[in-house]
C-alpha atoms as a PDB file:
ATOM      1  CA  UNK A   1     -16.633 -13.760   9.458  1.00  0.00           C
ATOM      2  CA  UNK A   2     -12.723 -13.307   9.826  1.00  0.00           C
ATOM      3  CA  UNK A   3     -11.150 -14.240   5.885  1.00  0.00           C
ATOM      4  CA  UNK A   4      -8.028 -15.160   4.787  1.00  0.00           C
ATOM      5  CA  UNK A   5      -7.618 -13.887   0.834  1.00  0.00           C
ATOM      6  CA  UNK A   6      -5.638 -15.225  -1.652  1.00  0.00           C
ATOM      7  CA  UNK A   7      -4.584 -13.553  -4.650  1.00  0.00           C
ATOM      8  CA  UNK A   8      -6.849 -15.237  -6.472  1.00  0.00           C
ATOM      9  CA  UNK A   9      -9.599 -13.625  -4.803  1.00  0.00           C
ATOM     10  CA  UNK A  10      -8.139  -9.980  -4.562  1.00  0.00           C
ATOM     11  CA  UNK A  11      -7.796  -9.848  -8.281  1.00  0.00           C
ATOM     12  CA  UNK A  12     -11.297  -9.812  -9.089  1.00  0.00           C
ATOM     13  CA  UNK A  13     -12.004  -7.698  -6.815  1.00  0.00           C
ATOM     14  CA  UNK A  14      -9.888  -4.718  -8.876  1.00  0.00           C
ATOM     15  CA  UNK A  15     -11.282  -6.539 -12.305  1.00  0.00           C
ATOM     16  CA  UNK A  16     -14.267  -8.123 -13.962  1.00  0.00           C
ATOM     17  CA  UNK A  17     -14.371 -12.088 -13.253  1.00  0.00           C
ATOM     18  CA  UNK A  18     -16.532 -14.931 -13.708  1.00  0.00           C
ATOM     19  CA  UNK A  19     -15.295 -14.855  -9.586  1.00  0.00           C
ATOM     20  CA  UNK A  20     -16.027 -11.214  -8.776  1.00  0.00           C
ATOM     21  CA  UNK A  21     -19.521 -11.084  -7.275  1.00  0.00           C
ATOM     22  CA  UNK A  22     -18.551 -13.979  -5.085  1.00  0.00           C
ATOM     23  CA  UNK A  23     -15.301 -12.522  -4.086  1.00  0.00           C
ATOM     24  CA  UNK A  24     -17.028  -8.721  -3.131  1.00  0.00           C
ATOM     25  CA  UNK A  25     -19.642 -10.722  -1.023  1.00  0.00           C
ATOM     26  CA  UNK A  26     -17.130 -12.415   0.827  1.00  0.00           C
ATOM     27  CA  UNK A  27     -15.191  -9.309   1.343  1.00  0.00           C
ATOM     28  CA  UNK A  28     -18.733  -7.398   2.654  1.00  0.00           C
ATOM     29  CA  UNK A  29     -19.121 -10.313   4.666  1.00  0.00           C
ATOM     30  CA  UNK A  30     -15.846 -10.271   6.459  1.00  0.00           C
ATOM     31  CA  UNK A  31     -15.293  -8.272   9.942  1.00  0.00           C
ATOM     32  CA  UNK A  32     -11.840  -9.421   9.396  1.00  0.00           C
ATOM     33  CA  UNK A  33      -9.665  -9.543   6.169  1.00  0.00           C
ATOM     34  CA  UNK A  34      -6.144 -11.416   6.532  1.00  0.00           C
ATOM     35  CA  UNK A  35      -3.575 -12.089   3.806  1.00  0.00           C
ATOM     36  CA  UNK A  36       0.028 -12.491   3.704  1.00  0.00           C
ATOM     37  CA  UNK A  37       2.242  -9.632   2.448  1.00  0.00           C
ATOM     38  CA  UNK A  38       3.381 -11.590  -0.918  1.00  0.00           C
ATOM     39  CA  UNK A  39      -0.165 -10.804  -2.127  1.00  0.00           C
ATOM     40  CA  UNK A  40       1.032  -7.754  -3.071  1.00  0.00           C
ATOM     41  CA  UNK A  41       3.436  -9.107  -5.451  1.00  0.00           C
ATOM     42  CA  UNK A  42       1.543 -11.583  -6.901  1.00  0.00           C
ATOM     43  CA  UNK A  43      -1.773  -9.178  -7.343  1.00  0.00           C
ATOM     44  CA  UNK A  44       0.709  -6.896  -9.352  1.00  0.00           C
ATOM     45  CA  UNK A  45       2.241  -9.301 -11.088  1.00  0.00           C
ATOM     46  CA  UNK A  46      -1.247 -10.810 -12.047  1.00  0.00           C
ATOM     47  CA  UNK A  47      -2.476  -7.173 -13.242  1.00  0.00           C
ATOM     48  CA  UNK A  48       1.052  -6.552 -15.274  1.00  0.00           C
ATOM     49  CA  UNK A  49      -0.196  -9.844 -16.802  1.00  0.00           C
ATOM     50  CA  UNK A  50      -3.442  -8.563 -17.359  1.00  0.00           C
ATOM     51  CA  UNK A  51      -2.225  -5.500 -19.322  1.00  0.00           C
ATOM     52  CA  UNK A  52       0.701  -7.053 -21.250  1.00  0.00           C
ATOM     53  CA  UNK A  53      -2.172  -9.465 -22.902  1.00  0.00           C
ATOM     54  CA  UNK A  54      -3.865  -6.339 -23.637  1.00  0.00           C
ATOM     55  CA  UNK A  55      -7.123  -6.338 -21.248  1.00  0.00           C
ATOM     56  CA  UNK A  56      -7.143  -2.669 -19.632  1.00  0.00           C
ATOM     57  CA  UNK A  57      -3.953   0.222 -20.899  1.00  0.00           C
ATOM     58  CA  UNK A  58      -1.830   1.918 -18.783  1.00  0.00           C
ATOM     59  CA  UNK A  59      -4.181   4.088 -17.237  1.00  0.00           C
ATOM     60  CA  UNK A  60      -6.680   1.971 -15.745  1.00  0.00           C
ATOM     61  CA  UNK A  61      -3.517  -0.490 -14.826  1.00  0.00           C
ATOM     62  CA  UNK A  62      -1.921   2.555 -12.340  1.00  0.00           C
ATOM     63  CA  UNK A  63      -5.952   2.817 -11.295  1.00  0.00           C
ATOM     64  CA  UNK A  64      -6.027  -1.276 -10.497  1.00  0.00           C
ATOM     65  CA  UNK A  65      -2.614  -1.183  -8.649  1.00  0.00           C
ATOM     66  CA  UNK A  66      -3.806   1.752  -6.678  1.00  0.00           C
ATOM     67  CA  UNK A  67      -6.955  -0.445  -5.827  1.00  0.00           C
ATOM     68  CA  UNK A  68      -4.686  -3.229  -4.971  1.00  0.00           C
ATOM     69  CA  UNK A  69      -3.069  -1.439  -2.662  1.00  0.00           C
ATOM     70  CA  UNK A  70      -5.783   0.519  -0.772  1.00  0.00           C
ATOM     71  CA  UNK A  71      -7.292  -2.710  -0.513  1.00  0.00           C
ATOM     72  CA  UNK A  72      -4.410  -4.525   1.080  1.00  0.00           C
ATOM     73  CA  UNK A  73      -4.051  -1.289   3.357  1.00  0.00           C
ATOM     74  CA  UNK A  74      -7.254  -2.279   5.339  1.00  0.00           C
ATOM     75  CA  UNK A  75      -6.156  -5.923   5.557  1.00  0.00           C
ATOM     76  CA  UNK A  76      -4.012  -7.647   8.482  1.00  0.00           C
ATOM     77  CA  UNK A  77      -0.945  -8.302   6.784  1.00  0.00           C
ATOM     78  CA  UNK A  78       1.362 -11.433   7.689  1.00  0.00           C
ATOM     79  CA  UNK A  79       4.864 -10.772   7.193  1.00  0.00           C
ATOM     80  CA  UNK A  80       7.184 -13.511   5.626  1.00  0.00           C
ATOM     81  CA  UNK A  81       9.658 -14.499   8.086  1.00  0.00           C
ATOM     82  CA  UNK A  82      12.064 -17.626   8.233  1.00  0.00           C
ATOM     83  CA  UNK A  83       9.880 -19.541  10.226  1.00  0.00           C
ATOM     84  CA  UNK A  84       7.122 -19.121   7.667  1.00  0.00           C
ATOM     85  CA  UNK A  85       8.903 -19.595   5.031  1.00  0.00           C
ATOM     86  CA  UNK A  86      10.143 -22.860   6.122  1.00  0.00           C
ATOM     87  CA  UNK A  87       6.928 -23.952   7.462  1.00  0.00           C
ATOM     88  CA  UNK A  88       5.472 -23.108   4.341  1.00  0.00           C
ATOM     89  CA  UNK A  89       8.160 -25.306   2.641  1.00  0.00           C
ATOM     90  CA  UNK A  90       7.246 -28.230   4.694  1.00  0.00           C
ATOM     91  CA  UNK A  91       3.399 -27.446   3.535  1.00  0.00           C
ATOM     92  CA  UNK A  92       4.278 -27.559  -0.344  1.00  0.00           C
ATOM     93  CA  UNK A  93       6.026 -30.588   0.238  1.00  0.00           C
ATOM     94  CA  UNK A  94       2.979 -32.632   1.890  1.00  0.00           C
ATOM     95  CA  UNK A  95       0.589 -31.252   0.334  1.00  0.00           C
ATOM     96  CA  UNK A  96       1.939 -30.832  -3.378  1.00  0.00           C
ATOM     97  CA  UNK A  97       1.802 -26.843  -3.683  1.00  0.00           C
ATOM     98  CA  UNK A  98       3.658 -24.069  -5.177  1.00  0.00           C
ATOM     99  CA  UNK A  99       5.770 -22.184  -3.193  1.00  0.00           C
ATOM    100  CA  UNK A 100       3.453 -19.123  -3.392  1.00  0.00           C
ATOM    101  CA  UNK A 101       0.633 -21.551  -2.508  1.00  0.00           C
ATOM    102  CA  UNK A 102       1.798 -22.617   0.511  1.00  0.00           C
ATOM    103  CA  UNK A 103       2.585 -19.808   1.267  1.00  0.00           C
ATOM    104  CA  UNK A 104      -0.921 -18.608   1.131  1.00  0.00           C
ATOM    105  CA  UNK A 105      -2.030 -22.210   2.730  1.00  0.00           C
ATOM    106  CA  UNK A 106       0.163 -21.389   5.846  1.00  0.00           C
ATOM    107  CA  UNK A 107      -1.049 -17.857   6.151  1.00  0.00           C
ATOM    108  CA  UNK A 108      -4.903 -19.380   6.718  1.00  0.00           C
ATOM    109  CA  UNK A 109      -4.034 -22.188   8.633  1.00  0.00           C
ATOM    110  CA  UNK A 110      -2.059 -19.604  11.285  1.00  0.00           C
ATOM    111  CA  UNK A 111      -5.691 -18.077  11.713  1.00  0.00           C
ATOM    112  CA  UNK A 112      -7.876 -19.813  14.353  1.00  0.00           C
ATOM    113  CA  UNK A 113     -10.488 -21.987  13.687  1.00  0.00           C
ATOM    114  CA  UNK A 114     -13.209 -19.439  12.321  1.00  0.00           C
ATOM    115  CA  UNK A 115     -11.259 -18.283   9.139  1.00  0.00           C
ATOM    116  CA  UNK A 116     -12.529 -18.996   5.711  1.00  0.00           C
ATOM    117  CA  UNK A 117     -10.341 -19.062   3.175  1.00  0.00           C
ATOM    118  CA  UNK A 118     -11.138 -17.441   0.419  1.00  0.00           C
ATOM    119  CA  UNK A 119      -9.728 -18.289  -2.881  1.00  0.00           C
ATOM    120  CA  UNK A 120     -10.697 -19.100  -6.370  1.00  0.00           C
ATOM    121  CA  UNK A 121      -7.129 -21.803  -6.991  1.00  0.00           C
ATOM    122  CA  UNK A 122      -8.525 -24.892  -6.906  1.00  0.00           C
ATOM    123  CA  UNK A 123      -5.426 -26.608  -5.699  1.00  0.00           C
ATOM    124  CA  UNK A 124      -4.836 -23.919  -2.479  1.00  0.00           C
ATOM    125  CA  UNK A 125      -8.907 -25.014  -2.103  1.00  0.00           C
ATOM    126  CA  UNK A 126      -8.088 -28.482  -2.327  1.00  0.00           C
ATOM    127  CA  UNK A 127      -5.441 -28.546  -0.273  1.00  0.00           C
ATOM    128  CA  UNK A 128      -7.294 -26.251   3.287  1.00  0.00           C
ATOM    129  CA  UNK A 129     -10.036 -28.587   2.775  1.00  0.00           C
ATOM    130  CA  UNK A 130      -8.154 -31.656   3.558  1.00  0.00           C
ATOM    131  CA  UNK A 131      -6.252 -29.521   6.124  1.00  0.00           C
ATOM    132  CA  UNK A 132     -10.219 -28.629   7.785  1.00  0.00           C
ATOM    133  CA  UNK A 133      -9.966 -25.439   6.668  1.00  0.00           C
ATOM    134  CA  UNK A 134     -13.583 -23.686   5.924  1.00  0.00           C
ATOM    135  CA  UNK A 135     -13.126 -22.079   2.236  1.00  0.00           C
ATOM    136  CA  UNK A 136     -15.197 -19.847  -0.266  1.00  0.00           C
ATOM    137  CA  UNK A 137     -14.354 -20.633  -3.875  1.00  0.00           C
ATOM    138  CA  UNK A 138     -15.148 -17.767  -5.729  1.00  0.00           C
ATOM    139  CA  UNK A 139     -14.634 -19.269  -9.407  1.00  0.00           C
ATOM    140  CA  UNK A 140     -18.265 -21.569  -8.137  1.00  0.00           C
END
C-alpha cells in the first residue's frame, strides 16, 4: 500500500491514542509513506501542545520530536511550492478546509490512484472521500 499521512495520524504514532494501533498498522502496512513537509510543523506544534497541557515533561517531549523527525526522515516529503499552495487554496475554498487541511488534501490527491489517506480529521476524511480518495481513519 503507498499512504499519504496526515498529522493526525503521525501524532499517535510518537504518543498513546485512542488512534494509535490503527495508525502503526497502517504505517506496517505501507511500502510507501508520503506526507507534505508542513507535517513537521504541525506534529511539533501538536506535541508543544501536548506538553504545555501537561501530558509528557521536557524529556520525553525532546524524545517525541526526535521520533517525529526520524519518522518523517523515511517518508517522501512534498515540498510547498506556489503552485501548491495556490492549488491548495482553491481546495479549501471548494471543499470548506483549513488552510493546513488542504494542504494535506492536495498532498494525497497529487498521489496516483492507489494512495490511502491516512488520517484521523474527520473533515480532511470527509473531504478525500467525496474527492474518491481511499482513506484509513484511525480515530474508528
Amino acid at each position: 500500500m503507498i499512504a499519504f499521512f496526515d498529522t493526525s495520524a503521525i501524532i499517535p504514532l510518537v504518543i498513546a491514542e485512542a488512534g494509535s494501533a490503527r495508525a502503526q498498522a497502517a504505517w506496517r502496512e505501507a511500502s510507501r509513506v508520503h506526507v507534505i513537509v508542513a507535517t513537521a510543523t504541525e506534529a511539533h506544534a501538536a506535541l508543544g501542545a501536548a506538553h504545555g497541557a501537561g501530558r509528557f515533561d521536557e524529556s520525553a517531549l525532546a524524545n517525541r520530536i526526535q521520533a517525529v523527525n526520524a519518522l518523517l526522515e523515511d517518508c517522501v516529503r512534498r515540498d510547498i511550492d506556489d503552485d501548491f499552495a495556490l492549488a491548495a487554496g482553491g481546495l479549501a475554498v471548494d471543499q470548506q478546509l483549513r488552510g493546513y487541511d488542504a494542504m494535506q488534501c492536495l498532498g494525497a490527491l497529487e498521489l496516483d490512484d492507489e494512495v490511502v489517506a491516512v488520517a484521523g480529521d474527520r473533515e480532511l476524511l470527509d473531504a478525500w472521500t467525496r474527492l474518491g480518495v481511499l482513506t484509513i481513519d484511525i480515530a474508528g
